[in-house]
PDB file of N, CA and C in Angstrom:
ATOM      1  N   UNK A   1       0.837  -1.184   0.000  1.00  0.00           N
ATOM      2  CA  UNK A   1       0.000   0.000   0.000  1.00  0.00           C
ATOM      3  C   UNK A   1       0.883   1.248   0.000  1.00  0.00           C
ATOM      4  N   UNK A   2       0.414   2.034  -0.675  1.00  0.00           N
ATOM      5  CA  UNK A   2       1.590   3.454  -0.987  1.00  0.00           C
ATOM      6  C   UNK A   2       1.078   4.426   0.649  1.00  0.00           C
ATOM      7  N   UNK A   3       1.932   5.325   0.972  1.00  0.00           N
ATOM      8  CA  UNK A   3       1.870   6.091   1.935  1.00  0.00           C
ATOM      9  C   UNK A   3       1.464   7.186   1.459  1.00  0.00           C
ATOM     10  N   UNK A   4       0.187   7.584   2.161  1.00  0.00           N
ATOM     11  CA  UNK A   4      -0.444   8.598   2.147  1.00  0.00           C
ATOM     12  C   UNK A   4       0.115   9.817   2.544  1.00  0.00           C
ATOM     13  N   UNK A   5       0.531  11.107   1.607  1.00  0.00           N
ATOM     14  CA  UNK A   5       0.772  12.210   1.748  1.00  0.00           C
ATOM     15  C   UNK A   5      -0.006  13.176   3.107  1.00  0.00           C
ATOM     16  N   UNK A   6       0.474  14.467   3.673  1.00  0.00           N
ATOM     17  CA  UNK A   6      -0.057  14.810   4.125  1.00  0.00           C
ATOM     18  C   UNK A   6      -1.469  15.310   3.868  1.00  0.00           C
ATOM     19  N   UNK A   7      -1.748  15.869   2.611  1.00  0.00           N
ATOM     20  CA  UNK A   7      -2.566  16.636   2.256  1.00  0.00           C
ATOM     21  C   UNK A   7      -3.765  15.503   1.600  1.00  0.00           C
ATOM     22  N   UNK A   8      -3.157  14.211   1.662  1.00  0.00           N
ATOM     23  CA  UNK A   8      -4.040  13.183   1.571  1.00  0.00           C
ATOM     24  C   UNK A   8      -4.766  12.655   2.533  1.00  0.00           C
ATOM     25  N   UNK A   9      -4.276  12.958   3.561  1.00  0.00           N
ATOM     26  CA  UNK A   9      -4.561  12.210   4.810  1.00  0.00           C
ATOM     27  C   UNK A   9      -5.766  13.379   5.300  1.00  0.00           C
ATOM     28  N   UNK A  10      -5.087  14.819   5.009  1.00  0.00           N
ATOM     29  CA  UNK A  10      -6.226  15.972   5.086  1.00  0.00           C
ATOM     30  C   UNK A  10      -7.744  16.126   4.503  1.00  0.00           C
ATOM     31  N   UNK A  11      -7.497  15.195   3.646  1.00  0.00           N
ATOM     32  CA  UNK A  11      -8.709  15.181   2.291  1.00  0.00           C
ATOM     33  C   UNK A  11      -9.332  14.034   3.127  1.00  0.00           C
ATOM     34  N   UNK A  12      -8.615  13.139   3.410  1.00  0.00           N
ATOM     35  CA  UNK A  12      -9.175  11.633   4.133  1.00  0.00           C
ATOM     36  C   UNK A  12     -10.423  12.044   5.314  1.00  0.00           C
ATOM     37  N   UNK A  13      -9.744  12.997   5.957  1.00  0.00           N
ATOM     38  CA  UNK A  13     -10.120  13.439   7.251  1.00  0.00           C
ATOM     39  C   UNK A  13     -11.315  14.337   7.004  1.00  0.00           C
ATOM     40  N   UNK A  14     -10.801  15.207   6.144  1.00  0.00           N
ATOM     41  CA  UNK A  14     -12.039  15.970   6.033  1.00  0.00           C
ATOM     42  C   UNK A  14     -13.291  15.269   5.410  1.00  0.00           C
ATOM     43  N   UNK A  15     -13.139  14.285   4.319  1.00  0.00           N
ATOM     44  CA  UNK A  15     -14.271  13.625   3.302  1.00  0.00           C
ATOM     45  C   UNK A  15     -15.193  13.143   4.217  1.00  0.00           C
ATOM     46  N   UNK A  16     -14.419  11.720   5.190  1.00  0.00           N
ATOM     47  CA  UNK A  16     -14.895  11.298   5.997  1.00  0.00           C
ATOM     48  C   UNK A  16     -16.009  11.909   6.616  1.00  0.00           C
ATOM     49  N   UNK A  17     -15.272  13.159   7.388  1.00  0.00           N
ATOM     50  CA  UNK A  17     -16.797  13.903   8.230  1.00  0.00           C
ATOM     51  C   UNK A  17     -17.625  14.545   7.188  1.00  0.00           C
ATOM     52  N   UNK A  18     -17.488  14.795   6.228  1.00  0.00           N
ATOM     53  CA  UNK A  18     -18.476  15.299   4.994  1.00  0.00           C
ATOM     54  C   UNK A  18     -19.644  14.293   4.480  1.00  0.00           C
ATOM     55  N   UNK A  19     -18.866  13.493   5.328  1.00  0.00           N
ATOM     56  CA  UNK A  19     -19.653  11.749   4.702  1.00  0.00           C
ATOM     57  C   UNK A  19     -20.600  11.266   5.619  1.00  0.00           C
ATOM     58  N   UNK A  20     -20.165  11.628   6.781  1.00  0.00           N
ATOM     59  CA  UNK A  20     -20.708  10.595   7.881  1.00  0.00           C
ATOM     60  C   UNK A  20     -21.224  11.981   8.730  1.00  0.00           C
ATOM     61  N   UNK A  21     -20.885  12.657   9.028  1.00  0.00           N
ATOM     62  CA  UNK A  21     -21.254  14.052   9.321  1.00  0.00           C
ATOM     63  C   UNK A  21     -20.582  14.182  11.215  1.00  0.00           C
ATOM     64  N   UNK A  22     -21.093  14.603  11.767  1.00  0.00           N
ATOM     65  CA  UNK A  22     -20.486  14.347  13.329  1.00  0.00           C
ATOM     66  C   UNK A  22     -19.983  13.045  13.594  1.00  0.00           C
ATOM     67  N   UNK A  23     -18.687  13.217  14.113  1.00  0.00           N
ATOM     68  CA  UNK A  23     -18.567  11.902  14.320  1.00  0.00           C
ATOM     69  C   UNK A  23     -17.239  12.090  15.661  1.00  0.00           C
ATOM     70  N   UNK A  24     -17.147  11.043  16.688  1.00  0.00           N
ATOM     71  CA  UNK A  24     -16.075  10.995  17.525  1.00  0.00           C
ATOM     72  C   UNK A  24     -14.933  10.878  16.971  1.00  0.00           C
ATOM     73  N   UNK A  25     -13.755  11.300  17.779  1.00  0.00           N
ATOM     74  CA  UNK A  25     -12.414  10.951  17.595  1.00  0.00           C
ATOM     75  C   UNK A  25     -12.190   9.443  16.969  1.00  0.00           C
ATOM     76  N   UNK A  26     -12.519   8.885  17.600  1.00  0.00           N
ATOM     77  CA  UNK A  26     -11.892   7.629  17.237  1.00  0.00           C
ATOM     78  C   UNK A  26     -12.545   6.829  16.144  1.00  0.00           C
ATOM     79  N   UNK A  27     -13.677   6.986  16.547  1.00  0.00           N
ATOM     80  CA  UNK A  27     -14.720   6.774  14.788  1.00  0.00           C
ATOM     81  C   UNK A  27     -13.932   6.836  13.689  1.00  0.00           C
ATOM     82  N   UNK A  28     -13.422   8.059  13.907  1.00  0.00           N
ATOM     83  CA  UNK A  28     -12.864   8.928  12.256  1.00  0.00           C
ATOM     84  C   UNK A  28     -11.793   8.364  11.998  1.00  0.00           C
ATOM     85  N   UNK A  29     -10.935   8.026  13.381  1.00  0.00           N
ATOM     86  CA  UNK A  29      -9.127   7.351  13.150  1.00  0.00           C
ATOM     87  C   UNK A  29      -9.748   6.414  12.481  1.00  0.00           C
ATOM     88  N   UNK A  30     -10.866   5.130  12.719  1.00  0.00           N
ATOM     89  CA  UNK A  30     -11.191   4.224  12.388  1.00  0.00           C
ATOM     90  C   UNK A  30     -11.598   4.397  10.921  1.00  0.00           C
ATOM     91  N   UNK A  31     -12.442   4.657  10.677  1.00  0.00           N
ATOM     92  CA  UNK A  31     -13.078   4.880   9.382  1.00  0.00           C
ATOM     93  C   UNK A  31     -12.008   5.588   8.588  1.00  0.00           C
ATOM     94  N   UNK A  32     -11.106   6.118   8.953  1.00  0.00           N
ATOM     95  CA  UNK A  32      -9.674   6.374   7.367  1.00  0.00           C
ATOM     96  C   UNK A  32      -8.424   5.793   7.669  1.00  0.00           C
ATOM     97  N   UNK A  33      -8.353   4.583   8.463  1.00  0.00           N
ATOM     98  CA  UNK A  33      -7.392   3.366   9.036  1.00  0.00           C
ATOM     99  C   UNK A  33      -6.184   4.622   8.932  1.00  0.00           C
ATOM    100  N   UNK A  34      -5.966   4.820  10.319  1.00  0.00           N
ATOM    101  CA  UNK A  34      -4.761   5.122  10.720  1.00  0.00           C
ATOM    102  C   UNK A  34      -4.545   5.145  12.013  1.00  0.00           C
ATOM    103  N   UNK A  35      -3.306   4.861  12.715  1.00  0.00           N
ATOM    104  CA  UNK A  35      -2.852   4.891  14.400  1.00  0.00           C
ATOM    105  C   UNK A  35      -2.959   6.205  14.735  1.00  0.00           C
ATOM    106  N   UNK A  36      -2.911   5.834  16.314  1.00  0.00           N
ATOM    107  CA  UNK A  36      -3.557   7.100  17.033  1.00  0.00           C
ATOM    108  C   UNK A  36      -2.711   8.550  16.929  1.00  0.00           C
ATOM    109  N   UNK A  37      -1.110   7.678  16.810  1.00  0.00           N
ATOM    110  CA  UNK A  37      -0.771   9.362  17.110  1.00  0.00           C
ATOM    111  C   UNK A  37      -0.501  10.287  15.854  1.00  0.00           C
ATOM    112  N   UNK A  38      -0.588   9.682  14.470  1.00  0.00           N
ATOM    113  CA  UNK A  38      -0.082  10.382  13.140  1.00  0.00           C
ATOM    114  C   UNK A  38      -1.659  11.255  13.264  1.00  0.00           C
ATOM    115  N   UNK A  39      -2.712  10.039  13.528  1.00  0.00           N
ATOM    116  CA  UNK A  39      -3.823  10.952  13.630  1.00  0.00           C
ATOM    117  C   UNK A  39      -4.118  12.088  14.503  1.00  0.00           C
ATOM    118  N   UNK A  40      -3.441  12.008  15.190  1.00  0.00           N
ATOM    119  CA  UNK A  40      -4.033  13.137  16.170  1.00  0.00           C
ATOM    120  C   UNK A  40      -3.260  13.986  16.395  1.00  0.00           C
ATOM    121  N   UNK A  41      -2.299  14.228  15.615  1.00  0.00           N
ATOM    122  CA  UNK A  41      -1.726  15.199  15.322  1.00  0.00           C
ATOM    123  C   UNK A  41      -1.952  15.575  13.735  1.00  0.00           C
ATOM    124  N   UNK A  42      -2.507  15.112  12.932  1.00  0.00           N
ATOM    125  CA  UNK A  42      -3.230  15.951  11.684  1.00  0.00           C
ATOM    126  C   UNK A  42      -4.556  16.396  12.178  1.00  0.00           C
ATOM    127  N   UNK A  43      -5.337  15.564  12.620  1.00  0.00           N
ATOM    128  CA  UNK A  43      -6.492  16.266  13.360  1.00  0.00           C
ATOM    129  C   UNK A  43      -6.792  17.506  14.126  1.00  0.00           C
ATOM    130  N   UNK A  44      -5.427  17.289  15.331  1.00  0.00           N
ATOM    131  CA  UNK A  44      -5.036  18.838  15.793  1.00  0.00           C
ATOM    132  C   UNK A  44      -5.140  19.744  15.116  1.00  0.00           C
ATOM    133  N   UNK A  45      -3.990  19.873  13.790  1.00  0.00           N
ATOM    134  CA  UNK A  45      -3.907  20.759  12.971  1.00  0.00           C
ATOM    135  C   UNK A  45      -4.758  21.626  12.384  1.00  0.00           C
ATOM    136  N   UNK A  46      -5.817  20.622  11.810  1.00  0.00           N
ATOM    137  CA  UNK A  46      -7.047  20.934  11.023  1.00  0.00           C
ATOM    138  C   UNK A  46      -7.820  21.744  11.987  1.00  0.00           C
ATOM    139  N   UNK A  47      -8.270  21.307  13.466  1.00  0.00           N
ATOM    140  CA  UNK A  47      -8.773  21.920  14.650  1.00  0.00           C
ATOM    141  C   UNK A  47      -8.597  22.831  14.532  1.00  0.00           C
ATOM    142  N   UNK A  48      -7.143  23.411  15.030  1.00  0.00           N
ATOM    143  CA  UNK A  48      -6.473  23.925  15.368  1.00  0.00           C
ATOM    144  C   UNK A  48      -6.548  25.812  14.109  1.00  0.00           C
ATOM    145  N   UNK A  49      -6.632  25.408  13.165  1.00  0.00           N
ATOM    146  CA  UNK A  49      -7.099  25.982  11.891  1.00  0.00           C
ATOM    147  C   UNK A  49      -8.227  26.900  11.318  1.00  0.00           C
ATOM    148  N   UNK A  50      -8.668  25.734  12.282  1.00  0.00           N
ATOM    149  CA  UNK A  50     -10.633  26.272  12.491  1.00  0.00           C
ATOM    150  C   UNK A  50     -11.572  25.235  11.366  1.00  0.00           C
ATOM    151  N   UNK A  51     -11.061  24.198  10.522  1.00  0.00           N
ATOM    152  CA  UNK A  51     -11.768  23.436   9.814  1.00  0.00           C
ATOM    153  C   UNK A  51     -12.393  22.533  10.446  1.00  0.00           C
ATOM    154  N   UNK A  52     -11.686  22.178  11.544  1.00  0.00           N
ATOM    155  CA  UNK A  52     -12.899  21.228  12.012  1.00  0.00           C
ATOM    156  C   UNK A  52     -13.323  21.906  13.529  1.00  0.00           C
ATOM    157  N   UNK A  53     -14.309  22.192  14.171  1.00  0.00           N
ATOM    158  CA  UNK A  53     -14.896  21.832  15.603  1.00  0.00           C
ATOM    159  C   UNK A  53     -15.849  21.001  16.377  1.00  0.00           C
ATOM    160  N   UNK A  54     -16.155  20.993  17.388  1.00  0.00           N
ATOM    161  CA  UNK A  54     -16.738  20.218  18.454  1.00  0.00           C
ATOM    162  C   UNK A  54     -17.946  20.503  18.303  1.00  0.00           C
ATOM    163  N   UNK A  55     -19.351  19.488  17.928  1.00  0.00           N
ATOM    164  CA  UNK A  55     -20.201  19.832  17.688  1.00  0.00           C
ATOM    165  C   UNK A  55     -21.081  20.034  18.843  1.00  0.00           C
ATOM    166  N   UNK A  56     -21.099  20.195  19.841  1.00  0.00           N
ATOM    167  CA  UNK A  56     -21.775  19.931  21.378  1.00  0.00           C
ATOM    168  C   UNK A  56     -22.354  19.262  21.692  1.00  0.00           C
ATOM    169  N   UNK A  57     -22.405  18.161  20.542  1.00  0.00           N
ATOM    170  CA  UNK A  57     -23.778  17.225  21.908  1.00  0.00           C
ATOM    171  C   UNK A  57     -23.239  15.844  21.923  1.00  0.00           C
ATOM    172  N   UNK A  58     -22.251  16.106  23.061  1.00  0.00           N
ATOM    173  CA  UNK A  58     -21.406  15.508  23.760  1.00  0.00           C
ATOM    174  C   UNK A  58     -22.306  14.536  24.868  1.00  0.00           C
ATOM    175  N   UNK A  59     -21.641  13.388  25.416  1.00  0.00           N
ATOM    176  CA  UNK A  59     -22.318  11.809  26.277  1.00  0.00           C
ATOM    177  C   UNK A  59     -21.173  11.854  26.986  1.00  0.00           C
ATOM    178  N   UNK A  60     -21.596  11.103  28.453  1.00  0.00           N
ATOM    179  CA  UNK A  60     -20.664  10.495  29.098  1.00  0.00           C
ATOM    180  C   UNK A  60     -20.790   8.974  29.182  1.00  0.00           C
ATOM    181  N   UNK A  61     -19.624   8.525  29.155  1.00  0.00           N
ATOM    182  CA  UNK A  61     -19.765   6.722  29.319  1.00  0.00           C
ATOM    183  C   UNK A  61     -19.532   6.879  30.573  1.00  0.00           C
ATOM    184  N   UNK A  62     -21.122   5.702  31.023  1.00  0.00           N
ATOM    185  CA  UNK A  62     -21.111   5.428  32.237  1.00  0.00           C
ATOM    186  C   UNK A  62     -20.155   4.778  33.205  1.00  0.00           C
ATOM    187  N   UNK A  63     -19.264   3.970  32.611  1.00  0.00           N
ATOM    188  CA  UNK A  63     -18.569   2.764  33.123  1.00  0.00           C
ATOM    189  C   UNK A  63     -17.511   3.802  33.863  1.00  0.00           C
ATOM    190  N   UNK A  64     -17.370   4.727  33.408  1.00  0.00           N
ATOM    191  CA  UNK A  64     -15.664   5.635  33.645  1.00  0.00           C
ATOM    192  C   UNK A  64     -16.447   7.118  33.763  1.00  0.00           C
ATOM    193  N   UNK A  65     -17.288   7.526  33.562  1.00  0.00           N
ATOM    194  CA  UNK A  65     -17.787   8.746  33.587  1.00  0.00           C
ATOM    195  C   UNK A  65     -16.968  10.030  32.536  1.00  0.00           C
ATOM    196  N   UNK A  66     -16.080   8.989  31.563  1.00  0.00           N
ATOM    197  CA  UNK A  66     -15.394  10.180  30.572  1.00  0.00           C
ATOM    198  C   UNK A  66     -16.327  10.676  29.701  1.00  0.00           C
ATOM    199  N   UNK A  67     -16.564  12.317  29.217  1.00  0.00           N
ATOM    200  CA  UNK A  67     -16.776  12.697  28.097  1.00  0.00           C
ATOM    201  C   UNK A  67     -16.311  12.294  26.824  1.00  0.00           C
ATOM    202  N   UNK A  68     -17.324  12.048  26.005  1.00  0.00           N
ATOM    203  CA  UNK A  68     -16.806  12.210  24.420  1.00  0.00           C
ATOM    204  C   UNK A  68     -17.295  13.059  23.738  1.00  0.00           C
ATOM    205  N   UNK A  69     -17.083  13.584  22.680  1.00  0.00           N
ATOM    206  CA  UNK A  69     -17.380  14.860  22.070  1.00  0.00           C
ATOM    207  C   UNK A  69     -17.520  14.536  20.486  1.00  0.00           C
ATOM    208  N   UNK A  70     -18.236  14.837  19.630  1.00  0.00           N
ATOM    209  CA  UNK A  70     -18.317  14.750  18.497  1.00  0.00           C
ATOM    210  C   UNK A  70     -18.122  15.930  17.769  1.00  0.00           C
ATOM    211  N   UNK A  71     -17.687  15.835  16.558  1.00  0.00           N
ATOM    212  CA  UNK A  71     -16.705  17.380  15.872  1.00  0.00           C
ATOM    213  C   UNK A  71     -17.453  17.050  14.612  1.00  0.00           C
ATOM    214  N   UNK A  72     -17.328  18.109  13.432  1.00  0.00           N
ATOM    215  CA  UNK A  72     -17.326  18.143  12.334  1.00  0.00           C
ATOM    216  C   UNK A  72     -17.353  19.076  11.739  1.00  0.00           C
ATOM    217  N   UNK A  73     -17.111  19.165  10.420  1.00  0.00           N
ATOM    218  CA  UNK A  73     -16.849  20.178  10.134  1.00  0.00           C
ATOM    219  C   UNK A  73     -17.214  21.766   9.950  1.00  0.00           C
ATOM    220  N   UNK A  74     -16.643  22.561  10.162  1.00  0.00           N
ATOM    221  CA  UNK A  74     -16.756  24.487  10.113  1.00  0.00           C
ATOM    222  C   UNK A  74     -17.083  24.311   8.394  1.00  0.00           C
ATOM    223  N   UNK A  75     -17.484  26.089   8.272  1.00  0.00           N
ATOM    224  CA  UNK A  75     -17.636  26.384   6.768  1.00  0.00           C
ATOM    225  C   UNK A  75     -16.614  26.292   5.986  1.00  0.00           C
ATOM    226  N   UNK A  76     -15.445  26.625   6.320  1.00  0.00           N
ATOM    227  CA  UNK A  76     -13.993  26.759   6.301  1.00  0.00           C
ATOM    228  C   UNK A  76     -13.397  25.245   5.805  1.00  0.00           C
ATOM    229  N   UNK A  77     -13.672  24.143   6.610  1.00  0.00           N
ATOM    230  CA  UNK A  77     -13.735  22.983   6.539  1.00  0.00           C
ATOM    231  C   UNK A  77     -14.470  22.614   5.408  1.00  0.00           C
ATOM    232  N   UNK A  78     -15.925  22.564   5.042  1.00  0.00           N
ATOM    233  CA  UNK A  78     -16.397  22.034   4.075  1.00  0.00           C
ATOM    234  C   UNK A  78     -15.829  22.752   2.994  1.00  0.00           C
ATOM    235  N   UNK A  79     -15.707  23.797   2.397  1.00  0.00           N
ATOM    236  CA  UNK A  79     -14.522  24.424   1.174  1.00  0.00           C
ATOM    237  C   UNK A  79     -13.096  23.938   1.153  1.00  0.00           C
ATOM    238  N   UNK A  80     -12.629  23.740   2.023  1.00  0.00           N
ATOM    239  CA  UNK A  80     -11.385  22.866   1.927  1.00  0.00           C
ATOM    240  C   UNK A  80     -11.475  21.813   1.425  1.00  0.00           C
ATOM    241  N   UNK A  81     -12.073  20.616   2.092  1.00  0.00           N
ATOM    242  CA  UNK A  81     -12.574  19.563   1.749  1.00  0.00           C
ATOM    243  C   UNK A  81     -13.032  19.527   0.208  1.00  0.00           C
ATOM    244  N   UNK A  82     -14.344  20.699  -0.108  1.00  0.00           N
ATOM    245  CA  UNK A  82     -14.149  20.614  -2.029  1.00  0.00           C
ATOM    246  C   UNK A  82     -12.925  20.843  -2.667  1.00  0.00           C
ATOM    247  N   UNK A  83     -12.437  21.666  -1.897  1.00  0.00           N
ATOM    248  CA  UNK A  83     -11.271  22.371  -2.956  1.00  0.00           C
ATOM    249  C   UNK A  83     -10.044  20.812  -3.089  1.00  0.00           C
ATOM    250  N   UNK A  84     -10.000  20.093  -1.796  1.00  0.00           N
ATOM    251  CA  UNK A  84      -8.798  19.034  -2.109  1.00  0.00           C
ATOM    252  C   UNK A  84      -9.895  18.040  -2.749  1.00  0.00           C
ATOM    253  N   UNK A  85     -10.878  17.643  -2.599  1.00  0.00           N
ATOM    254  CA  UNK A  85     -11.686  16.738  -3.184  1.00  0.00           C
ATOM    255  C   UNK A  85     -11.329  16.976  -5.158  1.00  0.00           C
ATOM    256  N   UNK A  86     -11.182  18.204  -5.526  1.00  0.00           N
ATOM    257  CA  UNK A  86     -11.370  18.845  -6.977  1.00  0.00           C
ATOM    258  C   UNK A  86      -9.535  18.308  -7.446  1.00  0.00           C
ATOM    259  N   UNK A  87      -8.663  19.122  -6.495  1.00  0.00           N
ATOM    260  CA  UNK A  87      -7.159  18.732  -6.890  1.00  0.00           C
ATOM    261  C   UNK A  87      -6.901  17.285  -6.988  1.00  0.00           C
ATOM    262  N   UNK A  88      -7.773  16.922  -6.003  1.00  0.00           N
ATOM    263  CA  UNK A  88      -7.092  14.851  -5.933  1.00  0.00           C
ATOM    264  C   UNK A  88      -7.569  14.367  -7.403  1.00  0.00           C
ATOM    265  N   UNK A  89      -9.384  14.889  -7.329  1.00  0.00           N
ATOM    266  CA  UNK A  89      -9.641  14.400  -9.346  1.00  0.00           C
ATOM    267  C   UNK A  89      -8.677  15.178 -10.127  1.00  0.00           C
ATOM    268  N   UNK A  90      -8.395  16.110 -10.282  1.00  0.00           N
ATOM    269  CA  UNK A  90      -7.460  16.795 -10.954  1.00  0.00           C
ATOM    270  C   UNK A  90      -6.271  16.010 -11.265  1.00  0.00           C
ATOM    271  N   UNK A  91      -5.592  15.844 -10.183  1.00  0.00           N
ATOM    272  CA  UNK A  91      -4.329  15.041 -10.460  1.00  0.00           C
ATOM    273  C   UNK A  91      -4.165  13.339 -10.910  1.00  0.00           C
ATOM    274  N   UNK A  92      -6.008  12.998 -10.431  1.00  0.00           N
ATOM    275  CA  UNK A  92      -5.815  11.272 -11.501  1.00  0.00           C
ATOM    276  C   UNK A  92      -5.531  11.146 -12.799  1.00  0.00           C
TER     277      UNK A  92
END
């Protein structure tokens, strides 16, 4: 399997929640197969950016009483997402 570029992995990330729409952290690692920490440090990024945020309607698991939070994407985010969605057809 070839290694996914950064800006591939960006498109990955973003499609995904374009696809599935809110979704948890780990959902998303899951659903574009990658380990925790390459992910969560492109994820940061994107956050971090303002393309993706926390959608609020956040659960606690009972067993441990941790929060989880579901994110998806800003306006900012969904135009990104077309714009690499357009370059990736572009470049097949």
């Amino acid at each position: 399997m070839k290694k996914r570029s950064e800006w591939e992995i960006y498109h990955d990330i973003l499609e995904s929640l374009a696809t599935n729409g809110s979704m948890k952290k780990t959902s998303l690692m899951h659903d574009i197969h990658m380990s925790w920490k390459p992910f969560n440090n492109h994820f940061g990024y994107l956050t971090k950016k303002g393309f993706i945020e926390q959608n609020g309607d956040s659960y606690k698991l009972t067993e441990n009483g941790k929060e989880l939070q579901n994110y998806k994407l800003t306006e900012n985010g969904k135009e990104l997402q077309k714009n690499l969605r357009h370059i990736k057809k572009t470049l097949r």
